[in-house]
Protein backbone atom coordinates (compact mmCIF):
# COMPACT_ATOMS: atom_id res chain seq x y z
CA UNK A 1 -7.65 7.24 -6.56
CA UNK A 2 -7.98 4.52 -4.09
CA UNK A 3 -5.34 3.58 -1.46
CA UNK A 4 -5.10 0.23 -2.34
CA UNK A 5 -1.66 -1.42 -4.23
CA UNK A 6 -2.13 -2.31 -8.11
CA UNK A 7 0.06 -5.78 -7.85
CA UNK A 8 -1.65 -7.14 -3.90
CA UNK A 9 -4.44 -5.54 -3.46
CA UNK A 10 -3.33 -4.29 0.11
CA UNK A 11 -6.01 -1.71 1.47
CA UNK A 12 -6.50 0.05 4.63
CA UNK A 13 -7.62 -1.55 7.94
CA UNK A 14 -9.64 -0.35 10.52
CA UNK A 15 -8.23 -0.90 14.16
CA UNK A 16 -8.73 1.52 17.67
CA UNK A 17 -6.78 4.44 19.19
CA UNK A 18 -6.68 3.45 23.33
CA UNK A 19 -5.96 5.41 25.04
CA UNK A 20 -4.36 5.25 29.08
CA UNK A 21 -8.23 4.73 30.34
CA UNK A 22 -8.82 2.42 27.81
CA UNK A 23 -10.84 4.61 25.65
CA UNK A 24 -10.81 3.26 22.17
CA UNK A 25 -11.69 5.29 18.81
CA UNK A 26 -12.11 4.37 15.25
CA UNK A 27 -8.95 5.02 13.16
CA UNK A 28 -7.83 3.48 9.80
CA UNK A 29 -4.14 2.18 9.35
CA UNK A 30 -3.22 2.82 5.64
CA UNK A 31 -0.79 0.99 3.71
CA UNK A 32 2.44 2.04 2.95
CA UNK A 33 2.10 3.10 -1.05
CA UNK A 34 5.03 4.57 -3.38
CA UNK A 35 4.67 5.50 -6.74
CA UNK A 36 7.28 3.67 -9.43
CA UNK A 37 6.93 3.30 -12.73
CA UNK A 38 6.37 0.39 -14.88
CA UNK A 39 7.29 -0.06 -18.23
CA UNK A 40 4.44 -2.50 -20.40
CA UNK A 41 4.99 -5.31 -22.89
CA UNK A 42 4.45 -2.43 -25.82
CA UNK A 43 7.14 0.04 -24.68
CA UNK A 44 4.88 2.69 -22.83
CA UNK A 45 5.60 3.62 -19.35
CA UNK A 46 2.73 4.00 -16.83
CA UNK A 47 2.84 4.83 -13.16
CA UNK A 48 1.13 2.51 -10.52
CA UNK A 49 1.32 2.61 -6.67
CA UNK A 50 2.64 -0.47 -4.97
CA UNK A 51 3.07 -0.64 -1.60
CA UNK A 52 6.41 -0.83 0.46
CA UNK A 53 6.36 -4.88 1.05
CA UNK A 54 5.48 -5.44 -2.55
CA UNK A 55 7.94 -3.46 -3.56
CA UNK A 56 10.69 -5.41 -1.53
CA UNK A 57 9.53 -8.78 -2.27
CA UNK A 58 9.74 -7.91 -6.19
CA UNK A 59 13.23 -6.65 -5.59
CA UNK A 60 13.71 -9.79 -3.73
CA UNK A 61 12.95 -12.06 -6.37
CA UNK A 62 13.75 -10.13 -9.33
């Protein structure tokens, strides 16, 4: 499965590692996922990863 978040969309981002001579490498910065589960308009549960932010902002408004 794909590191992305099912409600946002958030995906990882590319950025550099620099280092003290100012090297700079590729890296990816991923986003912050967890796992909850959701339970659907018919009753069944299903699992979907939403990331951290999401997460707080739904708790926030909920």
């Amino acid at each position: 499965m794909s590191r992305r978040c099912a409600i946002s969309g958030k995906g990882p981002t590319t950025g550099n590692n620099v280092s003290h001579a100012k090297n700079r490498t590729k890296r990816r910065f991923l986003p912050n996922l967890r796992t909850i589960r959701v339970t659907l308009e018919d009753g069944t549960s299903r699992k979907i990863k939403v990331s951290a932010s999401t997460l707080r902002t739904m708790k926030k408004n909920s």
